[in-house]
N, C-alpha and C. Protein backbone atom coordinates (compact mmCIF):
# COMPACT_ATOMS: atom_id res chain seq x y z
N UNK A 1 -36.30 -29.63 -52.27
CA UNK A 1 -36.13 -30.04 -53.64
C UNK A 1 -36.69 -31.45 -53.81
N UNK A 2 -37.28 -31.88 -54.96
CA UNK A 2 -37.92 -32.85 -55.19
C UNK A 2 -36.85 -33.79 -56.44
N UNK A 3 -36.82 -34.86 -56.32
CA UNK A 3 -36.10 -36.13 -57.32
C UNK A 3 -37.19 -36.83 -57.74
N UNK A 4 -36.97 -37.12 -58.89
CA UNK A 4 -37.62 -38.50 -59.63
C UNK A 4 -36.86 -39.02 -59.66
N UNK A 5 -37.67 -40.45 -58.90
CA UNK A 5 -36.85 -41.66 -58.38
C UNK A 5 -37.85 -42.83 -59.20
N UNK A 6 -36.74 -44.14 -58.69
CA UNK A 6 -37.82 -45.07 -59.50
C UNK A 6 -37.43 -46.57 -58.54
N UNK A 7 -38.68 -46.70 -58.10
CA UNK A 7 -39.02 -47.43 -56.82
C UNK A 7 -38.93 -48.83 -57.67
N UNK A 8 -38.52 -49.96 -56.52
CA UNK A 8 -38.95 -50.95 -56.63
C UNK A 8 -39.17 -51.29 -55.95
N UNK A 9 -40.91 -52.16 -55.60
CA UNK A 9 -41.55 -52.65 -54.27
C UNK A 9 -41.82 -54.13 -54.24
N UNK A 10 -40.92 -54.46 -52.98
CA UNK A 10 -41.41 -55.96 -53.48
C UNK A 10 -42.18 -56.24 -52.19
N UNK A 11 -43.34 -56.97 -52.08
CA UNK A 11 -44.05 -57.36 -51.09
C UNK A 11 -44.33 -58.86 -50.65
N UNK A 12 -44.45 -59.36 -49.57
CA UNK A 12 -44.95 -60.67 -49.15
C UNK A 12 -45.17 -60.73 -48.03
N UNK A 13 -46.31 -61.75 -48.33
CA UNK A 13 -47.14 -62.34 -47.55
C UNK A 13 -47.28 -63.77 -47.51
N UNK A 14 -46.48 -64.58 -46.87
CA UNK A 14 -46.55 -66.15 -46.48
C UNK A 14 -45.65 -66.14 -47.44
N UNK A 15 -45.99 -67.21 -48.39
CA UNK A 15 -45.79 -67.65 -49.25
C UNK A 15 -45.85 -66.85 -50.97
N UNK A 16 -46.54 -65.97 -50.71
CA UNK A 16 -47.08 -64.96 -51.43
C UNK A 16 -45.85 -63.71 -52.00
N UNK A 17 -45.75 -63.60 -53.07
CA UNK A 17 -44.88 -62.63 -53.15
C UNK A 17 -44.94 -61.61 -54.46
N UNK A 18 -44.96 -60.42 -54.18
CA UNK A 18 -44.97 -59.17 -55.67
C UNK A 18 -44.57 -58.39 -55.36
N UNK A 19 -43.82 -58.15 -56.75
CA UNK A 19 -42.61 -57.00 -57.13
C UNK A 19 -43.46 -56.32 -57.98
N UNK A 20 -43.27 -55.10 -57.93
CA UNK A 20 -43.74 -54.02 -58.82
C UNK A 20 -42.98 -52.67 -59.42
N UNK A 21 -42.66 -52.31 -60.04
CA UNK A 21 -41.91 -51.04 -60.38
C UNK A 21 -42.62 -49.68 -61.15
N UNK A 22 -42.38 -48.66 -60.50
CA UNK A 22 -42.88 -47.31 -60.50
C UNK A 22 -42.13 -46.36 -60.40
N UNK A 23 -42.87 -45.09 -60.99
CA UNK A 23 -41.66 -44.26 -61.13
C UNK A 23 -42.50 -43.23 -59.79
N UNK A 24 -41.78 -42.51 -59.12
CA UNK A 24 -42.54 -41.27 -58.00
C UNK A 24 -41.61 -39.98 -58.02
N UNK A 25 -41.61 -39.85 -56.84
CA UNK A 25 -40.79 -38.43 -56.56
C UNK A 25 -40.58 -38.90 -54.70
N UNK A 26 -39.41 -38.24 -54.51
CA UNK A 26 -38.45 -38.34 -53.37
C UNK A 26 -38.43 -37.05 -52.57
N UNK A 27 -38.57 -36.48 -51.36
CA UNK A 27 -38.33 -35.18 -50.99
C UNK A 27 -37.79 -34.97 -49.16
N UNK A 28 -37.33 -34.13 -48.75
CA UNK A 28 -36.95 -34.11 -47.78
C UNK A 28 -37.87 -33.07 -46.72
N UNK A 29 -38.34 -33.32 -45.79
CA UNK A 29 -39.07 -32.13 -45.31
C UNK A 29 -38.29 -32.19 -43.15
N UNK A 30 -38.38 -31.20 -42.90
CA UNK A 30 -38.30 -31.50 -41.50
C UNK A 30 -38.58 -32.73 -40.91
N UNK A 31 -39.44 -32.68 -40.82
CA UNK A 31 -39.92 -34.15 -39.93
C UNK A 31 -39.78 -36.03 -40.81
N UNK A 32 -39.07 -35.50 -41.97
CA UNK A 32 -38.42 -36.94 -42.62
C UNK A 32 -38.50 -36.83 -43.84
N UNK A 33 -37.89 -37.71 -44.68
CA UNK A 33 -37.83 -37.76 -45.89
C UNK A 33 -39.40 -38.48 -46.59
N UNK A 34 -39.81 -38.08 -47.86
CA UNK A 34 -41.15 -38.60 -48.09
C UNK A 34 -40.59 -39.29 -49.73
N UNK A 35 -41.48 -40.32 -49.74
CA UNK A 35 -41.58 -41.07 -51.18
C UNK A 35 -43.11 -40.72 -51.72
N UNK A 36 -43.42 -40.57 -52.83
CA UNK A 36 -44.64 -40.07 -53.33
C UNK A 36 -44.68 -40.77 -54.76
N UNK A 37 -45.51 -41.69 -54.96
CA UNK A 37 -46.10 -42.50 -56.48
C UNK A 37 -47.65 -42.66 -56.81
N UNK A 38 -47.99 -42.88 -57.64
CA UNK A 38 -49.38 -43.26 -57.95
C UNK A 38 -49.89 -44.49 -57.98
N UNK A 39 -50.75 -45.02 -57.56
CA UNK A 39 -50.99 -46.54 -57.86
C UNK A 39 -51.23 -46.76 -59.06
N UNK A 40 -50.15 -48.19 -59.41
CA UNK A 40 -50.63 -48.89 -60.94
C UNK A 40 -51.69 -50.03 -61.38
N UNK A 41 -51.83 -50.22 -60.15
CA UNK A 41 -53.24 -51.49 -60.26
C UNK A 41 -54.94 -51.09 -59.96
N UNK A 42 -55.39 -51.74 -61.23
CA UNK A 42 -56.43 -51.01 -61.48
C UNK A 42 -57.53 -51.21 -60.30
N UNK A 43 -56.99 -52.20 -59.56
CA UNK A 43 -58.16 -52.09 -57.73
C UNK A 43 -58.00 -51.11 -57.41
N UNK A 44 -56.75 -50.29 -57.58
CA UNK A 44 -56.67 -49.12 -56.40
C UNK A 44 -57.19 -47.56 -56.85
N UNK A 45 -57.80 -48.11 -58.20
CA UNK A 45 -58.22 -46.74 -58.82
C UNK A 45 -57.12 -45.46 -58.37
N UNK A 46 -57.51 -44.41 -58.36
CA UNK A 46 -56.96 -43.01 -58.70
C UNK A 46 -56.52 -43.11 -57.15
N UNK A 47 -55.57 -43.40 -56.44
CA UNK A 47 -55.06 -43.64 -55.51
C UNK A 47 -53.64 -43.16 -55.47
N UNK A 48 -52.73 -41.93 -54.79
CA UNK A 48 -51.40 -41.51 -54.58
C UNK A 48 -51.14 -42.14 -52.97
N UNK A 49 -49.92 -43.02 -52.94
CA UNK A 49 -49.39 -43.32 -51.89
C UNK A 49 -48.18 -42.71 -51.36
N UNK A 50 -48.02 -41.80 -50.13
CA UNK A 50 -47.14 -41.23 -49.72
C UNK A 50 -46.47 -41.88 -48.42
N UNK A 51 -45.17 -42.19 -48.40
CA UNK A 51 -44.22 -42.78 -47.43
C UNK A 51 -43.79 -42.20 -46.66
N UNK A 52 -43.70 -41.65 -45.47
CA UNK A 52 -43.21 -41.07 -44.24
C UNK A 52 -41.80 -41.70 -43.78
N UNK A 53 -40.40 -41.70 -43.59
CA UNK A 53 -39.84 -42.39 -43.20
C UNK A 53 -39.34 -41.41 -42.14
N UNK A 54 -39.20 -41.57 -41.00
CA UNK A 54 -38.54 -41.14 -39.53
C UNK A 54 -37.10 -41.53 -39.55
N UNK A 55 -36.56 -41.39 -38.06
CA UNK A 55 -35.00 -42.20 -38.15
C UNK A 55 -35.89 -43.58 -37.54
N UNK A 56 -37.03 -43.71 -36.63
CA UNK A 56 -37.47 -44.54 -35.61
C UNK A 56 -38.70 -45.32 -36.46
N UNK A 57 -39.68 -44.58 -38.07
CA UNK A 57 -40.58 -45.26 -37.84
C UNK A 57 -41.00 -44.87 -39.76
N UNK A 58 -42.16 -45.54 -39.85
CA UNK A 58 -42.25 -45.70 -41.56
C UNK A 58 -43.55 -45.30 -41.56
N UNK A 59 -44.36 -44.47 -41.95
CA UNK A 59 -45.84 -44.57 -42.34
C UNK A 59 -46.37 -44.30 -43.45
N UNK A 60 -46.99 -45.10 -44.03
CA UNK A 60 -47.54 -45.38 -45.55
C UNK A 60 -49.24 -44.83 -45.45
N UNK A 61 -49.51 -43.76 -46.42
CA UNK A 61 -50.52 -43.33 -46.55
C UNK A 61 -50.88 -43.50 -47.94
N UNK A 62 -52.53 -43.79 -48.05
CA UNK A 62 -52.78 -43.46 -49.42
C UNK A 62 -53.92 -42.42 -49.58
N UNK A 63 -54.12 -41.98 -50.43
CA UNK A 63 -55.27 -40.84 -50.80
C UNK A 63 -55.98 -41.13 -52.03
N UNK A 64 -56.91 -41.12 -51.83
CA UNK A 64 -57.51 -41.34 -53.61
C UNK A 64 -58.89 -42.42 -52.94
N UNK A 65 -58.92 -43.28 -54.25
CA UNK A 65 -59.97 -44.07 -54.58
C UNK A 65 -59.57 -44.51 -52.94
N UNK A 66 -58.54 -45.38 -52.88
CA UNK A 66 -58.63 -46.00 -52.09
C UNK A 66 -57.52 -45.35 -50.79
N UNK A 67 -58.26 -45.18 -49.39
CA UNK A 67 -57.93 -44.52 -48.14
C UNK A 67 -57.27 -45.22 -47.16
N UNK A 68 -55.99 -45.31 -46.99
CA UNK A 68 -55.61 -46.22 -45.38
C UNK A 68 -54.71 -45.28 -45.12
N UNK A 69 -54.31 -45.36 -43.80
CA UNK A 69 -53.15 -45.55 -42.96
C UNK A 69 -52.15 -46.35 -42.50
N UNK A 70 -51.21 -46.83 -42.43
CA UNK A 70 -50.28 -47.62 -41.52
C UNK A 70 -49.12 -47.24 -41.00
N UNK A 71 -48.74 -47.18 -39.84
CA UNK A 71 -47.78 -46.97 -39.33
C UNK A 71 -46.77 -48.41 -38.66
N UNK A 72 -45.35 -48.10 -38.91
CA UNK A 72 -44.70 -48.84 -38.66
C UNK A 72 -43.31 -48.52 -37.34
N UNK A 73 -43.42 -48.91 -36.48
CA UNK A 73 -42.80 -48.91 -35.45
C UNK A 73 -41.87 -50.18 -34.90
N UNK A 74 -40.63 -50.20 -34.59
CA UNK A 74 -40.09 -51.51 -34.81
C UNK A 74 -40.38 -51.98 -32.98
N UNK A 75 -40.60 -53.51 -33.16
CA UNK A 75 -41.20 -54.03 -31.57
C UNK A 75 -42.62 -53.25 -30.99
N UNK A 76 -43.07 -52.41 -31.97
CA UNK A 76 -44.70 -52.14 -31.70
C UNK A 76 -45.56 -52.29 -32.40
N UNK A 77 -46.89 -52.61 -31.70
CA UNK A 77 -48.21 -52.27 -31.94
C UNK A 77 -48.50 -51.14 -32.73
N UNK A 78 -49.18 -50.56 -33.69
CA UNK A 78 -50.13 -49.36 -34.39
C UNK A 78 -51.18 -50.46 -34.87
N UNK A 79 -51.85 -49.22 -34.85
CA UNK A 79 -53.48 -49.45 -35.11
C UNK A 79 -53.21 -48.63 -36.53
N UNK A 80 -54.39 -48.98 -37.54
CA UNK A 80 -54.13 -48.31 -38.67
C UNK A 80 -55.87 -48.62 -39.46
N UNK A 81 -55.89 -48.23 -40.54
CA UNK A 81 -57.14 -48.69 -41.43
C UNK A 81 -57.04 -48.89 -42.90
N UNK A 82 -57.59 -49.29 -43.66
CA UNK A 82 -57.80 -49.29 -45.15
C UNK A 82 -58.91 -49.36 -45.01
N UNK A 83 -59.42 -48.09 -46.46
CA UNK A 83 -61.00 -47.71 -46.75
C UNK A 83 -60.96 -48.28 -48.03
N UNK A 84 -62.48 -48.44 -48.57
CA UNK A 84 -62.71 -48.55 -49.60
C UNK A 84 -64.21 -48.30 -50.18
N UNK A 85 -64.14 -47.90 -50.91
CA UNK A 85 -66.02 -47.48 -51.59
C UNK A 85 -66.91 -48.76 -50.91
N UNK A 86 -66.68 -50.07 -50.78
CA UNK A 86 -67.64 -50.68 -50.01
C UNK A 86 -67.08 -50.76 -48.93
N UNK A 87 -66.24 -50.55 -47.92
CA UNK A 87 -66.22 -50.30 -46.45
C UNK A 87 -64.89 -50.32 -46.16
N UNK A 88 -65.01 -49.89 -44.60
CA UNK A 88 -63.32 -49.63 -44.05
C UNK A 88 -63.35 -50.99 -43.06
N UNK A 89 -62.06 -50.94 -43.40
CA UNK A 89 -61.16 -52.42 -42.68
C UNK A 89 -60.06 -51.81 -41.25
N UNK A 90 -60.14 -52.44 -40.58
CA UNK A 90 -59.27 -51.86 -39.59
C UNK A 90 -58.09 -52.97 -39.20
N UNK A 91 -57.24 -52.44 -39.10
CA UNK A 91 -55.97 -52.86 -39.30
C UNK A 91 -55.04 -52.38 -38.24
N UNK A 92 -54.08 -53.49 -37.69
CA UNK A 92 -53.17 -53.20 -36.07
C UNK A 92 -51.51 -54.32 -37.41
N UNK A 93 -50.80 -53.18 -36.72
CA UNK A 93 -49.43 -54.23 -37.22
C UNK A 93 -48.43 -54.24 -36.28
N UNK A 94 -48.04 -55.30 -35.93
CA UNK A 94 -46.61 -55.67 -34.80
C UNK A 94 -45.53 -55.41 -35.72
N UNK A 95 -44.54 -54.77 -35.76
CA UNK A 95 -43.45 -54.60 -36.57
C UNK A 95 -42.01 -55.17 -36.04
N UNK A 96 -41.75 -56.12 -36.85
CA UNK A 96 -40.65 -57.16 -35.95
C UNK A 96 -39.11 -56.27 -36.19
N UNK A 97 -39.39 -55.78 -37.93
CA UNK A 97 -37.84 -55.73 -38.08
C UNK A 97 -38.11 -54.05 -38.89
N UNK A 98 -36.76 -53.47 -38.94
CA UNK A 98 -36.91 -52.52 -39.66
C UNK A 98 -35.24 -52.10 -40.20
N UNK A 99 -35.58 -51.87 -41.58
CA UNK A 99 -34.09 -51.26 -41.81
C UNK A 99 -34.25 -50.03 -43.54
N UNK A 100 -33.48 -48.94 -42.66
CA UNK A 100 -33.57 -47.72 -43.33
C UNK A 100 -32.40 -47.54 -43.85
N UNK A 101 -31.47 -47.19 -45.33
CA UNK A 101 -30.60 -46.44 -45.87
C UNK A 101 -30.83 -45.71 -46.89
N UNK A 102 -30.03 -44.76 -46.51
CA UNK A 102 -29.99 -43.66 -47.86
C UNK A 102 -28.50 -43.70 -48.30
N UNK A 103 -28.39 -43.47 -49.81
CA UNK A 103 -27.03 -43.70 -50.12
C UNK A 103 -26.98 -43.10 -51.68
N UNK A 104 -26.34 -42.16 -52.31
CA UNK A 104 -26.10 -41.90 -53.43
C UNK A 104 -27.48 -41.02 -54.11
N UNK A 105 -28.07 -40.65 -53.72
CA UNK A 105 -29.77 -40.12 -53.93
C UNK A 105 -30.57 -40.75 -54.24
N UNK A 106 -30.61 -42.07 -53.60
CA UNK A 106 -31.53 -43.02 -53.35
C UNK A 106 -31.42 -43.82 -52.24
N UNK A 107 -31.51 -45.29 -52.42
CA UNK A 107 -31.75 -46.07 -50.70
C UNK A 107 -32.25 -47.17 -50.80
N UNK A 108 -33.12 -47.85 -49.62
CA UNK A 108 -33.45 -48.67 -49.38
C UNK A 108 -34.60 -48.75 -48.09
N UNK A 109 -35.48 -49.32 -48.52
CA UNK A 109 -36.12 -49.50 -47.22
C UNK A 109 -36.77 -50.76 -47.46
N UNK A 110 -36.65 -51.46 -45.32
CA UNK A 110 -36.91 -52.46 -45.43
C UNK A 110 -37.82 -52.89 -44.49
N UNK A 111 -38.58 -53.62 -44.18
CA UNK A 111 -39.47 -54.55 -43.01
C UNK A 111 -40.01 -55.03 -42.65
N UNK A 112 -40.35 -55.88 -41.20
CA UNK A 112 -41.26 -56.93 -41.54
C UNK A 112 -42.40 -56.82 -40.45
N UNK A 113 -43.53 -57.64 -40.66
CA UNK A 113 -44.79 -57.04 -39.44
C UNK A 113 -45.44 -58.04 -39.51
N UNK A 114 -46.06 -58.30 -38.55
CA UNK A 114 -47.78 -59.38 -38.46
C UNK A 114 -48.63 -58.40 -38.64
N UNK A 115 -49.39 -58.45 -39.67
CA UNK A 115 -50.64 -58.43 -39.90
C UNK A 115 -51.96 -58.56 -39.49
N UNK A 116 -53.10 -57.52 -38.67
CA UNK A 116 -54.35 -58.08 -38.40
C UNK A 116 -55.20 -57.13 -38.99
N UNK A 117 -56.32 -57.87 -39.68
CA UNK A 117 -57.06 -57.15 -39.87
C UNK A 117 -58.39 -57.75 -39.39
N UNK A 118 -59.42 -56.13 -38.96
CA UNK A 118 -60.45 -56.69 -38.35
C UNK A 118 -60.68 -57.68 -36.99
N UNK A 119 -59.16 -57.68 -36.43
CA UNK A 119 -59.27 -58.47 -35.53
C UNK A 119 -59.23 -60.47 -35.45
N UNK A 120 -58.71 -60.01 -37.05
CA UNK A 120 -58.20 -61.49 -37.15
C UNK A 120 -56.81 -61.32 -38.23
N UNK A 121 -55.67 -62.37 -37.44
CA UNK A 121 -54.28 -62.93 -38.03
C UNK A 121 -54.38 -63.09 -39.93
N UNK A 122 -53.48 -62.34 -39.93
CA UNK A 122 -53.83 -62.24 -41.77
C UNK A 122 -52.40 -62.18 -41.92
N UNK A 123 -51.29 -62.70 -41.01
CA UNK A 123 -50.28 -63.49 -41.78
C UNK A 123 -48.86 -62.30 -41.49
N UNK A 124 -47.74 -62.92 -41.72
CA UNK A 124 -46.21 -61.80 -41.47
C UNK A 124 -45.99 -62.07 -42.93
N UNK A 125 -45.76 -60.47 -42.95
CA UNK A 125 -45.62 -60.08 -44.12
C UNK A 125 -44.39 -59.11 -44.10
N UNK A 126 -43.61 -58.74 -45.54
CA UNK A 126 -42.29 -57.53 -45.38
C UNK A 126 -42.27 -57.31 -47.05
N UNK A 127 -41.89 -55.75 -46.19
CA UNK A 127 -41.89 -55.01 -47.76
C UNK A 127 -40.09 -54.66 -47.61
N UNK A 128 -40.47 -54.83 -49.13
CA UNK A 128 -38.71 -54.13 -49.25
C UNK A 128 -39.14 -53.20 -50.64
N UNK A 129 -37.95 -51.71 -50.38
CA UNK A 129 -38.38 -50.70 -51.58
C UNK A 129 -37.05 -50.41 -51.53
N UNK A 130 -36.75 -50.37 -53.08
CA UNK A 130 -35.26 -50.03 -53.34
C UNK A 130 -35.84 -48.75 -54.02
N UNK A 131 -34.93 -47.77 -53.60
CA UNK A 131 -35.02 -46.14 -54.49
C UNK A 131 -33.54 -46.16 -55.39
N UNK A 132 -34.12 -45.74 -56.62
CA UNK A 132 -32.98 -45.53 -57.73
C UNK A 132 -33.44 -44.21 -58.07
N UNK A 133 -32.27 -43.60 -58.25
CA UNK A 133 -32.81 -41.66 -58.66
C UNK A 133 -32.94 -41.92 -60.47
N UNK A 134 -32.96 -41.19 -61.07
CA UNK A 134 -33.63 -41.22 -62.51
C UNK A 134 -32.83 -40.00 -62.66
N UNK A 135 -32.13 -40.20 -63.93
CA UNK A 135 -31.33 -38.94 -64.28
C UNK A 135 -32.34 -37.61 -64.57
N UNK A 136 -31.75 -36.67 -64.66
CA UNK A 136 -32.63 -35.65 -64.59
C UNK A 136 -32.64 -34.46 -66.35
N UNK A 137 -31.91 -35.75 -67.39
CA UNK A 137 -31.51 -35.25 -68.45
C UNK A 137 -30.91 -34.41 -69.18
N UNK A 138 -29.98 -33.78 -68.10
CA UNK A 138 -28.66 -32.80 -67.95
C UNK A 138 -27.33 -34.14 -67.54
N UNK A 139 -27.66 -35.12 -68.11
CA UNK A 139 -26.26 -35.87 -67.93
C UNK A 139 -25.98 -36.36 -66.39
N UNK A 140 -27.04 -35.77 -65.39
CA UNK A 140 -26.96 -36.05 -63.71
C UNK A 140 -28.30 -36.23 -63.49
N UNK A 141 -27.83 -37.22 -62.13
CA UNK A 141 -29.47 -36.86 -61.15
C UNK A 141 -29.63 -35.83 -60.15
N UNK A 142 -30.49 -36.09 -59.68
CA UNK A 142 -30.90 -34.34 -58.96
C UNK A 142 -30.58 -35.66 -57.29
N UNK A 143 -29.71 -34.46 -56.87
CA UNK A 143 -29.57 -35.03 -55.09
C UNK A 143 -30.50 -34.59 -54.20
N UNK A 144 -30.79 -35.50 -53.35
CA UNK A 144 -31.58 -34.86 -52.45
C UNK A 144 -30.56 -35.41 -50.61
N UNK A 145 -30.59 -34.12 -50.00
CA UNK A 145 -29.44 -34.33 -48.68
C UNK A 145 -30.20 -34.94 -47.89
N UNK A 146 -29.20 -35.72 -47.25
CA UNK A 146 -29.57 -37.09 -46.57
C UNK A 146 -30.01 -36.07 -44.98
């Protein structure tokens, strides 16, 4: 079963920091629960980003205009990439911290990583995504089992 949820992503880098809010869909499959939204910024053109969350690990995919991978592993190394119509970037992240809850048909996810791209230090950075479910206009939201 699928929920409309409504994400909030906040991101940083150094000093650097953005919040963004979107609406997606939430779902549960064998191998982990998935988050699914569209990109709202017009760099990323026609771009859907799908979230992998494990009990052990996080991986963020996008599809569309714009193509990466990343995987997140806490105290490891992944190798990963971001594409783009003028070229692909390759990308490794150390993942220091990680923290996962689900609670009420939504959650939280949290963490933090060093950054390389191309083989050069591009800074520790952490995302945090709060999931809020979105009523489903029958007076409830739609659950999805933890």
């Amino acid at each position: 079963m699928k929920a409309k949820v409504e994400l909030t992503i906040r991101s940083r880098n150094g000093s650097e920091e953005e919040t963004r809010r979107t609406e997606g869909e939430w779902y549960v499959k064998e191998d982990g629960h998935y988050l699914r939204y569209r990109e709202a910024e017009p760099e990323m053109g026609q771009t859907v980003t799908i979230i992998r969350v494990k009990a052990d690990s996080i991986k963020i995919i996008r599809q569309g205009d714009v193509r990466s991978e990343q995987e997140f592993v806490p105290r490891e190394k992944r190798a990963g990439y971001y594409s783009l119509p003028q070229g692909r970037l390759s990308l490794e992240t150390f993942t220091r911290t990680m923290d996962v809850r689900w609670k009420d048909g939504g959650g939280s996810l949290s963490w933090s990583y060093d950054l390389t791209v191309s083989g050069s230090p591009a800074g520790r950075c952490r995302l945090d995504i709060a999931i809020r479910p979105i009523p489903d206009g029958n007076g409830g939201g739609l659950s999805v089992g933890q």
